[in-house]
Structure formats: structure tokens, C-alpha cells
N, C-alpha and C. Protein backbone atom coordinates (compact mmCIF):
# COMPACT_ATOMS: atom_id res chain seq x y z
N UNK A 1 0.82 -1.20 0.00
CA UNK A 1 0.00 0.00 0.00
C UNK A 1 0.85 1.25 0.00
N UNK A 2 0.13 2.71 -0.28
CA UNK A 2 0.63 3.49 -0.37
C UNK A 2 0.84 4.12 0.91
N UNK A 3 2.19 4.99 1.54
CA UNK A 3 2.39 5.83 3.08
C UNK A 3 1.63 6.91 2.61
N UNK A 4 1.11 7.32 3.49
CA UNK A 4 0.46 9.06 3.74
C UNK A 4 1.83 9.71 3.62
N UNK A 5 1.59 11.01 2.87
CA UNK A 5 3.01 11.69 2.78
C UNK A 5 2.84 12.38 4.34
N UNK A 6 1.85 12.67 5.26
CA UNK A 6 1.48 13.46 6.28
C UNK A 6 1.43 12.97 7.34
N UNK A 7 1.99 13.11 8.49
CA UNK A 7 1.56 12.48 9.89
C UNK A 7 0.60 14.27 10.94
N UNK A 8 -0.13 13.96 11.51
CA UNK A 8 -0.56 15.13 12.05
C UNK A 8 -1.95 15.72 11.84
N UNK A 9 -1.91 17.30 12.23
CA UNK A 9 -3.01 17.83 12.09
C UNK A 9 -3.29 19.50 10.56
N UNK A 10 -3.92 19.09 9.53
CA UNK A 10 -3.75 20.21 8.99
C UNK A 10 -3.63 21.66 9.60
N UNK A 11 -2.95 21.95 9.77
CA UNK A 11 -2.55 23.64 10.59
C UNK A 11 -3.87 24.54 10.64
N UNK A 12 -4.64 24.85 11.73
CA UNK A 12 -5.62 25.87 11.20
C UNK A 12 -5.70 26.45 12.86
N UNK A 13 -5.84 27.73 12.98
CA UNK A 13 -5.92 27.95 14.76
C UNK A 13 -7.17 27.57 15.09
N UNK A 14 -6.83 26.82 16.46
CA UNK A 14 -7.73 26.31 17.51
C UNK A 14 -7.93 26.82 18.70
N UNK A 15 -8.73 26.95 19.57
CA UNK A 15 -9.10 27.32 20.50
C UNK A 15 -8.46 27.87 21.56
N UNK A 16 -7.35 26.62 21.96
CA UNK A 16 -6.37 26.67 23.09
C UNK A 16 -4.90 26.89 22.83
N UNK A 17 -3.97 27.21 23.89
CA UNK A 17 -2.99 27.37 24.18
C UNK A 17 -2.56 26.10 24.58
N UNK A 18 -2.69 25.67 25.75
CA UNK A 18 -1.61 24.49 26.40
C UNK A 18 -1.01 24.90 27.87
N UNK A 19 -0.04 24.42 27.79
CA UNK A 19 1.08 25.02 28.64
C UNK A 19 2.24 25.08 27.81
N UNK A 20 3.61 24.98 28.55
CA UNK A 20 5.23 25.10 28.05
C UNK A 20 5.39 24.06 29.11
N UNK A 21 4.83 23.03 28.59
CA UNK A 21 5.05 21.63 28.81
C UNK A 21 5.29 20.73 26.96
N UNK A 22 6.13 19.72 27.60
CA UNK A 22 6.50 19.04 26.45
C UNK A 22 5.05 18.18 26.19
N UNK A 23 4.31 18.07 25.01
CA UNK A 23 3.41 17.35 24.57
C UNK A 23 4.03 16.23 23.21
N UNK A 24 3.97 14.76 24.01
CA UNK A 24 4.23 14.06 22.89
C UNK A 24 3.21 13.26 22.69
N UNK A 25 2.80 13.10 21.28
CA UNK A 25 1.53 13.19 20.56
C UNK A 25 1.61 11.61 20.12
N UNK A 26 1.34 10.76 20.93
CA UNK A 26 1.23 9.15 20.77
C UNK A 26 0.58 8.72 20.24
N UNK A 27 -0.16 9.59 19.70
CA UNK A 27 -1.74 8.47 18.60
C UNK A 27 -0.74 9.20 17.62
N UNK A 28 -0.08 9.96 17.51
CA UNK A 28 0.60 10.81 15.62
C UNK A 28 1.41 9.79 15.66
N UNK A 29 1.23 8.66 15.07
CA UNK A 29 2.06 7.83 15.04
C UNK A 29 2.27 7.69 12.96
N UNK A 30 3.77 7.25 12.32
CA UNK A 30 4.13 7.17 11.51
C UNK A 30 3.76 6.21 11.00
N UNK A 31 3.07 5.65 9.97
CA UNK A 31 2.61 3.85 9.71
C UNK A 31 3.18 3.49 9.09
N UNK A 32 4.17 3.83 8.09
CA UNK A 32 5.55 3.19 7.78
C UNK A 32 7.05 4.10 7.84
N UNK A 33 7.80 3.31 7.03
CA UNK A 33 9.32 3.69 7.66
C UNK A 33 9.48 4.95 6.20
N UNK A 34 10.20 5.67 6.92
CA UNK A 34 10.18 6.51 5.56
C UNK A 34 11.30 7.94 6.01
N UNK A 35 11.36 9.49 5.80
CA UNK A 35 11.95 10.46 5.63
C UNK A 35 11.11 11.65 5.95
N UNK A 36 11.58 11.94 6.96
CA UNK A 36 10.82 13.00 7.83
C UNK A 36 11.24 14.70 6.76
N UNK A 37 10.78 15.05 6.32
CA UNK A 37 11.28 16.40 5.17
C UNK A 37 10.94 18.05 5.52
N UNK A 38 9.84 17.87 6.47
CA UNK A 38 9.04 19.29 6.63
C UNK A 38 7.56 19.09 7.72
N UNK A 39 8.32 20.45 8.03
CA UNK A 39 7.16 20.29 9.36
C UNK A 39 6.18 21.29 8.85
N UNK A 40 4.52 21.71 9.61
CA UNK A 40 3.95 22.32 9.06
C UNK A 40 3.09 22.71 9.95
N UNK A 41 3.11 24.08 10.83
CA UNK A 41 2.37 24.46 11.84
C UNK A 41 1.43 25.51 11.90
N UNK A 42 0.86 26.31 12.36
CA UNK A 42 -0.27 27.10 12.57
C UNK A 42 0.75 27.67 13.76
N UNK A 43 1.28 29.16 13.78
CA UNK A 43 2.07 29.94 15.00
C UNK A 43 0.62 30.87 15.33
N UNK A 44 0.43 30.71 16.98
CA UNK A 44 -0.73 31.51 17.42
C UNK A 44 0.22 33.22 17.96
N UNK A 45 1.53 32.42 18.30
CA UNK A 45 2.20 34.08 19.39
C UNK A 45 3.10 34.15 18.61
N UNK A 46 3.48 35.14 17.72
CA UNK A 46 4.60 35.51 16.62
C UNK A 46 6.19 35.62 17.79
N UNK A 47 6.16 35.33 18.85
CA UNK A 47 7.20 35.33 19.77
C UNK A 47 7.66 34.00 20.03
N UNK A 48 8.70 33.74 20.44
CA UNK A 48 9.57 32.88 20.77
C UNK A 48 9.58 31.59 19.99
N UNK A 49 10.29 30.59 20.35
CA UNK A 49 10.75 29.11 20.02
C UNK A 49 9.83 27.86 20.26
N UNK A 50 9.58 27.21 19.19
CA UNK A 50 8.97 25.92 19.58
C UNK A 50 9.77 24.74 19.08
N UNK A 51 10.09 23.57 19.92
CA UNK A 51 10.74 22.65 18.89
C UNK A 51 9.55 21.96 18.46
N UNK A 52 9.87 20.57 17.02
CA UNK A 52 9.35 20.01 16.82
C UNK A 52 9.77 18.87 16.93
N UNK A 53 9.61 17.62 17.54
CA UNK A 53 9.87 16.38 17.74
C UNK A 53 10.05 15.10 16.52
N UNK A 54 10.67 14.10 16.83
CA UNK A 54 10.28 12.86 16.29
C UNK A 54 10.93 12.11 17.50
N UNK A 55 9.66 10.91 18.29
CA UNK A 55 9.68 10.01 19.47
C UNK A 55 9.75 8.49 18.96
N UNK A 56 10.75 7.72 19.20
CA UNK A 56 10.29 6.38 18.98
C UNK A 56 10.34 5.33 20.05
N UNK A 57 9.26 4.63 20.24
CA UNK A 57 9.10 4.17 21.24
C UNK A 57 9.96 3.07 21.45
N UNK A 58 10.66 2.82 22.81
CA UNK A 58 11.99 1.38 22.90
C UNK A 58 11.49 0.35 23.99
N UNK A 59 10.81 0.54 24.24
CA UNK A 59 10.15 -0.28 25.45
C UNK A 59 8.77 0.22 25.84
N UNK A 60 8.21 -0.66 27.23
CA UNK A 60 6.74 -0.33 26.97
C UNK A 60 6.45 1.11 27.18
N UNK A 61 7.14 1.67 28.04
CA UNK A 61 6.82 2.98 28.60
C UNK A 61 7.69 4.02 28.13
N UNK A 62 8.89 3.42 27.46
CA UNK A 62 10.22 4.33 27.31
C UNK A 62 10.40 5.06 25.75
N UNK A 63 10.23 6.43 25.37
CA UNK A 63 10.13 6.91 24.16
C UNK A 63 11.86 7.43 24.04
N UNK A 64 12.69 7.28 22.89
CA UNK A 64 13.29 7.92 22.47
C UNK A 64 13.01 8.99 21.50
N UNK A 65 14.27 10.41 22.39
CA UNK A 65 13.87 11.24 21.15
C UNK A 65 14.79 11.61 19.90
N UNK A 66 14.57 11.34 18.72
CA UNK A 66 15.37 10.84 17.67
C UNK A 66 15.42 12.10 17.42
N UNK A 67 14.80 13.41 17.26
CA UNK A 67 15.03 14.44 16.20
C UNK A 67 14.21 15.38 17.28
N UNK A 68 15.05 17.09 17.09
CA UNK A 68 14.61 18.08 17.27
C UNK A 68 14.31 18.90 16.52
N UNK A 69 14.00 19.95 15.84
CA UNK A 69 13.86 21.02 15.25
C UNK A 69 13.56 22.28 15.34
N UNK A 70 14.19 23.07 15.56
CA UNK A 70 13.91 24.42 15.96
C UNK A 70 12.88 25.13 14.99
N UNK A 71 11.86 25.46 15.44
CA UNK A 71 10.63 26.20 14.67
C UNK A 71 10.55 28.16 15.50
N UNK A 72 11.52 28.38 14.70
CA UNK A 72 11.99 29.91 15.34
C UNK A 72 10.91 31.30 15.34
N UNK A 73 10.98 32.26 15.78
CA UNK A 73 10.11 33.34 15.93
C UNK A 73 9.38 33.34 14.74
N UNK A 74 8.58 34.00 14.54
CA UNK A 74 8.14 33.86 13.12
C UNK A 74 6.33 34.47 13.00
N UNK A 75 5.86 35.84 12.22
CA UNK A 75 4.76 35.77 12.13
C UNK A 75 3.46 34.73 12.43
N UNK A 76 2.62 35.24 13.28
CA UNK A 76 1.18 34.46 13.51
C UNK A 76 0.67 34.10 12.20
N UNK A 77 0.52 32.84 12.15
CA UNK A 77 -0.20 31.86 10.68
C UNK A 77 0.44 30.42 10.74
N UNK A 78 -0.42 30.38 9.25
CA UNK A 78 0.61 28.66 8.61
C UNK A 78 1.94 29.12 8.36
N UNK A 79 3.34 28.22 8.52
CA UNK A 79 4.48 28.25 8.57
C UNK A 79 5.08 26.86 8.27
N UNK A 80 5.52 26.59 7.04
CA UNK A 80 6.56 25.31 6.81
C UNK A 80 7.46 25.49 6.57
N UNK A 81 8.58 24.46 7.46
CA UNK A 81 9.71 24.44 7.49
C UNK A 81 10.36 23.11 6.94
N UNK A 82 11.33 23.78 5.79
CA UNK A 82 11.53 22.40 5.22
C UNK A 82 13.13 22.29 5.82
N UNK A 83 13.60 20.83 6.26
CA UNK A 83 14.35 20.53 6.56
C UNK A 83 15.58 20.14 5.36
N UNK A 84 16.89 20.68 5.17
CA UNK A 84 17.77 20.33 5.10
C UNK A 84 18.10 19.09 5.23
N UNK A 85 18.04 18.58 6.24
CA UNK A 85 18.87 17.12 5.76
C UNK A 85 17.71 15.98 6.31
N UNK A 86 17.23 15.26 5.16
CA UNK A 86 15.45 14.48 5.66
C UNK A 86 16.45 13.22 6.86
N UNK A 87 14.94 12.96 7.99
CA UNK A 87 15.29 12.36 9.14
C UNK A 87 14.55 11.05 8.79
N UNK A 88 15.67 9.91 9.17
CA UNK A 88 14.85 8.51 9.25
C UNK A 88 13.50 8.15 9.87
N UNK A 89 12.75 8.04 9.42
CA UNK A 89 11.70 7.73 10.69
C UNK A 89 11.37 6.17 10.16
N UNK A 90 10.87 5.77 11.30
CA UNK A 90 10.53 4.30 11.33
C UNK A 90 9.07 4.01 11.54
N UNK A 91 8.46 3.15 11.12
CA UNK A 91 6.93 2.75 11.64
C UNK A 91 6.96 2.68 13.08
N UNK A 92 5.63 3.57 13.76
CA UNK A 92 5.59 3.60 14.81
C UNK A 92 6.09 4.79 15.20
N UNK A 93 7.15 5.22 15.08
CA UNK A 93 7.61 6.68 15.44
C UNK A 93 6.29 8.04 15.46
N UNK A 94 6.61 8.40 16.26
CA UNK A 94 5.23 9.76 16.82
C UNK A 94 6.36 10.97 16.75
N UNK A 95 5.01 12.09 16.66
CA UNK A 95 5.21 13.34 16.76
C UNK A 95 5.15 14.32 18.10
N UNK A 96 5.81 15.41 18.61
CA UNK A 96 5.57 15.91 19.60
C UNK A 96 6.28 17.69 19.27
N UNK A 97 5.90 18.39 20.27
CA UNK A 97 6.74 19.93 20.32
C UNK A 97 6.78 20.05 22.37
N UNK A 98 7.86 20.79 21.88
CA UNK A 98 7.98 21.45 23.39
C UNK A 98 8.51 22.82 23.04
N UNK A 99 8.80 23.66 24.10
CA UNK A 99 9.30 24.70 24.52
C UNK A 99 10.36 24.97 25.40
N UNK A 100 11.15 26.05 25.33
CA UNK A 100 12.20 26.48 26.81
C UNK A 100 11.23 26.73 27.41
N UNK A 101 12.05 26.71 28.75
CA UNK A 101 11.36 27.07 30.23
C UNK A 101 11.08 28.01 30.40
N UNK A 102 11.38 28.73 29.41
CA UNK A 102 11.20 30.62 29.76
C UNK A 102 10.35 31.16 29.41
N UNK A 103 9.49 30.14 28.58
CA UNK A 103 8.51 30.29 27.51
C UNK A 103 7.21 30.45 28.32
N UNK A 104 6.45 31.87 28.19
CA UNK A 104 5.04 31.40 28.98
C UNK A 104 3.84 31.94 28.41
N UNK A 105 4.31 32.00 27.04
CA UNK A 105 2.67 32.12 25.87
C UNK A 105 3.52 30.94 25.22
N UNK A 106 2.80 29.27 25.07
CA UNK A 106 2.94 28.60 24.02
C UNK A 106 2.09 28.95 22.68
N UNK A 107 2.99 28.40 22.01
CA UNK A 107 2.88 29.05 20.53
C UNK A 107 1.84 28.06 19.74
N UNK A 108 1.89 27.17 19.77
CA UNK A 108 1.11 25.86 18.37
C UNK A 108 -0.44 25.81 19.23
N UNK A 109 -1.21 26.57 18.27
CA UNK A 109 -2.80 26.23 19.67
C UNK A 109 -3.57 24.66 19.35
N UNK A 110 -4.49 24.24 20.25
CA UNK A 110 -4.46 22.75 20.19
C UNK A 110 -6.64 22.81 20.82
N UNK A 111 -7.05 21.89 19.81
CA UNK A 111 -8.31 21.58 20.44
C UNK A 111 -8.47 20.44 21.49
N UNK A 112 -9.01 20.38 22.73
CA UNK A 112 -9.39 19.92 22.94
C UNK A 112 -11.11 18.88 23.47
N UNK A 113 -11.21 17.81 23.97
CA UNK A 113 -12.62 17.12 24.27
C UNK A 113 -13.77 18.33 24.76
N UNK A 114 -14.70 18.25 24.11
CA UNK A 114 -15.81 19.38 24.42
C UNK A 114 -15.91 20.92 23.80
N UNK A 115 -14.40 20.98 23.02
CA UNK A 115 -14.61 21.64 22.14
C UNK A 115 -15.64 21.71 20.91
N UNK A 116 -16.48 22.94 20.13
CA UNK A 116 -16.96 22.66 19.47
C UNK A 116 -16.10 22.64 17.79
N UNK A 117 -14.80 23.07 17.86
CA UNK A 117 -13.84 23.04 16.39
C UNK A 117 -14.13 21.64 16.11
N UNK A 118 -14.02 21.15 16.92
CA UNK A 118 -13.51 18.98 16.05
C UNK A 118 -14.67 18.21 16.50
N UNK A 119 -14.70 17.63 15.93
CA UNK A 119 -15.32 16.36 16.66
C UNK A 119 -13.92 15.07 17.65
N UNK A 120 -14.94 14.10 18.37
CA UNK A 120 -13.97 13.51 19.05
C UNK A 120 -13.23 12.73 18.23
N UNK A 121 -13.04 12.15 17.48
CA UNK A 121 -12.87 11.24 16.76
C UNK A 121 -11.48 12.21 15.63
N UNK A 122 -11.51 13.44 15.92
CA UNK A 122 -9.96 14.28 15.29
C UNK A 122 -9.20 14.24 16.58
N UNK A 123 -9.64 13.92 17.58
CA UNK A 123 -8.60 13.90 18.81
C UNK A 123 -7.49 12.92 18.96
N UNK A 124 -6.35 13.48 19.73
CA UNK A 124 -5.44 12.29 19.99
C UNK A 124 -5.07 11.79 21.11
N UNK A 125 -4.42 10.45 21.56
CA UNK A 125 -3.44 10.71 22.54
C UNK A 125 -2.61 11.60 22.79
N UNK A 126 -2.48 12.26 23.60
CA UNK A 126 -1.48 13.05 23.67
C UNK A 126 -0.78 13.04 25.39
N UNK A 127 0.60 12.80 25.50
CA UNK A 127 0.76 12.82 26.59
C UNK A 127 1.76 14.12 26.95
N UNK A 128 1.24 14.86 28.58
CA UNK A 128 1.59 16.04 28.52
C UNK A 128 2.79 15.71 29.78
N UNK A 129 4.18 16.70 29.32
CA UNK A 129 5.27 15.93 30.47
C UNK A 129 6.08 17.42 31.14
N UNK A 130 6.19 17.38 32.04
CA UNK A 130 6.99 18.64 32.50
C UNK A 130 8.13 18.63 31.98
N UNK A 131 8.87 18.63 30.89
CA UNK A 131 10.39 18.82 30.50
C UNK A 131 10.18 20.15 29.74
N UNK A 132 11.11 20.43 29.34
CA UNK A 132 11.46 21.60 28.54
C UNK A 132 12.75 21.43 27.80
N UNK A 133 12.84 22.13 26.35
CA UNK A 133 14.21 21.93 26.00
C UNK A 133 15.70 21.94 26.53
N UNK A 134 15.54 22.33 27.27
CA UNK A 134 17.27 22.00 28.00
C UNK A 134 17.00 20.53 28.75
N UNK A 135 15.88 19.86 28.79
CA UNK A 135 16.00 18.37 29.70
C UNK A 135 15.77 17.24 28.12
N UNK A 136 15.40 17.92 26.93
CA UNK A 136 15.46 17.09 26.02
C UNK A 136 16.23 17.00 24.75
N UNK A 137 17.22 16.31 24.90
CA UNK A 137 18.33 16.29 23.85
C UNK A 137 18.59 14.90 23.14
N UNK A 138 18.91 15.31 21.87
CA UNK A 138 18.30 13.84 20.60
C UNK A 138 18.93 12.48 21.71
N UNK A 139 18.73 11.67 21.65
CA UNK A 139 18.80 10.62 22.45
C UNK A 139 18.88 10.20 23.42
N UNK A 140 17.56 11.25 24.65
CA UNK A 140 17.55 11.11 25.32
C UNK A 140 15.71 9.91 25.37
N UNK A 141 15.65 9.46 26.55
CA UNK A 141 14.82 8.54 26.86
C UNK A 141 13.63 9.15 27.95
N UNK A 142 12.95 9.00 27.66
CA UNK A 142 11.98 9.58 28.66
C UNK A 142 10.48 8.70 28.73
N UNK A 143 10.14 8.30 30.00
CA UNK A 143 9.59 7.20 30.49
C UNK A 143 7.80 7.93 30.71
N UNK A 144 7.12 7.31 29.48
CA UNK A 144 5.77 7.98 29.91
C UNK A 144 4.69 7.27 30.67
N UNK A 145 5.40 6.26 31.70
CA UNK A 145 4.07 5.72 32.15
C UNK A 145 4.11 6.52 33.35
N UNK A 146 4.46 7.48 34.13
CA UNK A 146 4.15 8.48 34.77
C UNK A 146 3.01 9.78 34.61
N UNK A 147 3.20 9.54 33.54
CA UNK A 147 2.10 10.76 32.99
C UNK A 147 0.91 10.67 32.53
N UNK A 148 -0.14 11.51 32.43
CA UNK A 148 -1.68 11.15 32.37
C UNK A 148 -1.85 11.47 30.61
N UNK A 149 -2.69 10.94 29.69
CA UNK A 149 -2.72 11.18 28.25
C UNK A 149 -4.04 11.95 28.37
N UNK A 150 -4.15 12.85 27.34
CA UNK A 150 -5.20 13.51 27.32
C UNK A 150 -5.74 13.57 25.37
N UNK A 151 -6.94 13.53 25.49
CA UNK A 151 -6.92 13.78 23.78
C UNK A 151 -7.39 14.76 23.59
N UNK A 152 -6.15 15.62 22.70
CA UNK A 152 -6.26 16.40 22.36
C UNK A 152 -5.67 16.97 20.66
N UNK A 153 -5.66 17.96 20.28
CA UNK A 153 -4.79 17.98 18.74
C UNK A 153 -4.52 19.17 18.61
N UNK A 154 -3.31 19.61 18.21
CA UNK A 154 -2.53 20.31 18.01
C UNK A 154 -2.23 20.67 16.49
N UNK A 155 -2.39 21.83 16.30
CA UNK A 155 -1.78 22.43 14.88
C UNK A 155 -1.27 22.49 14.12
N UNK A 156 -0.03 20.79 14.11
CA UNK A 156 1.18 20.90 13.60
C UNK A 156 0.79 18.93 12.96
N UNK A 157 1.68 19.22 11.78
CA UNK A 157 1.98 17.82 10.81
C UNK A 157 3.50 18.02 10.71
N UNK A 158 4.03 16.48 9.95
CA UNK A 158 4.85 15.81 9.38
C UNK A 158 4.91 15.78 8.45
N UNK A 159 5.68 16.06 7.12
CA UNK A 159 5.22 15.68 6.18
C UNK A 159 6.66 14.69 5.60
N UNK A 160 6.52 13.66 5.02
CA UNK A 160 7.39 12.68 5.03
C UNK A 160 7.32 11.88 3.18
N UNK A 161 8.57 11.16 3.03
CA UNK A 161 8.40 10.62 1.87
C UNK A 161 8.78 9.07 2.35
N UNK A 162 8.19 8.25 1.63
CA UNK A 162 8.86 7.02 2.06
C UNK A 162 9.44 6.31 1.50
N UNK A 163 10.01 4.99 1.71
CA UNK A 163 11.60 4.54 1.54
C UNK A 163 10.88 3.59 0.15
């Protein structure tokens, strides 16, 4: 069969903010192995830094994080960023963003349950973790059976070619 060139949510602003908490997005999961090329977000606060993730899971609870991306200041709207050098991704691999700690308008806005933008069924896993970019660096491991999942969706896709 054919890969979706897309993992994610088409960019359009939503309701909410969040926090400047790391959100890694466990239902955005990749369904085959392929080349991570360009990210594609909806910026709500034309101020500061958001990264963009790629998580792959190594155990039951334990996500590695394979890829960062800096998604820099940048006018309120749609914004794609095409990457320079495309990233391996593997089936199964998920999507996520975080922020520095310093950060206290998050930038990518996100619907959540009881909203009237989506229905439930556009919602995701999403699990929300207190780190921030200085605690997450490419191969580091971070253990999500501590944390509560919430479904919710966020502003931002993948867009990928495959192998």
C-alpha cells in the first residue's frame, strides 16, 4: 500500500494554548518507515521558540527522542519548514513539540474534548510531560508511564516521503 506523505493535524488555529510543557503526541504515530522532510504548523504568538519532535518508542513505557527542530520566531499563521537534511523515521515513530522554560505564551494552539472546532474522533493521545528543552536532547529517553494522556490535537503535521 501506499504511506500518507502526512503524519498530524492540517494547521488551522484552535481554541487553546496548552502550557510550556512538552506534549508528545502518541496516537501521531508514523505507519511506515520513511523520511521525515518538513514540518507544518499554525504559530498563534509571533514570539519565541517551539521545537518540533520525532519520538520512537523502545520499550513499553520508554520513548526515544530521535530528532529536534527548531521552529523559530516567526509571524502568527501557517508556517513550513523544510528541513535540510530528511530524518529517518521508522513505523511507529510519533510526533511531539515542546518549549524552553522561559517560555510562557505557548505558541502551536491545540483543540481539545468538548470543544466545538472537532469532533472527538480528530482527537489524539497526547501525553503532557513537565520537560522543557534544556531536559530534552536527541537521544535522550523519557519514560511515559508516569504521565496522564489527554486527547487532544494540536496544529502541527509531518510531512514525510517514504523509503
Amino acid at each position: 500500500g501506499t504511506c500518507p506523505k502526512e503524519v498530524g493535524s492540517p494547521p488551522t488555529d484552535l481554541p487553546h494554548t496548552g502550557t510550556n510543557w512538552a506534549h508528545l503526541m502518541t496516537g501521531h504515530t508514523f505507519p511506515c518507515d520513511g523520511y521525515l522532510n518538513a514540518w507544518q504548523y499554525f504559530r498563534g504568538n509571533p514570539n519565541g521558540n517551539v521545537y518540533a519532535t520525532i519520538w520512537r518508542p523502545i520499550a513499553k513505557s520508554q520513548h526515544q527522542l530521535i530528532k529536534k527542530t527548531l521552529l523559530p520566531s516567526d509571524t502568527a499563521g501557517i508556517h513550513t519548514v523544510a528541513l535540510s537534511q530528511h530524518v529517518p523515521i521508522k513505523q511507529g515513530d510519533f510526533i511531539g513539540i515542546h518549549y524552553e522554560a522561559v517560555s510562557t505564551e505557548p505558541i502551536i494552539p491545540l483543540a481539545k474534548d468538548g470543544d466545538n472546532a472537532l469532533f472527538a474522533y480528530d482527537l489524539y493521545d497526547t501525553a503532557n510531560i513537565e520537560r522543557y528543552n534544556a531536559d530534552l536532547n536527541e537521544g535522550n529517553v523519557v519514560d511515559l508511564g508516569i504521565w496522564s494522556k489527554k486527547r487532544v490535537r494540536f496544529a502541527i503535521r509531518a510531512f514525510l516521503e517514504g523509503t
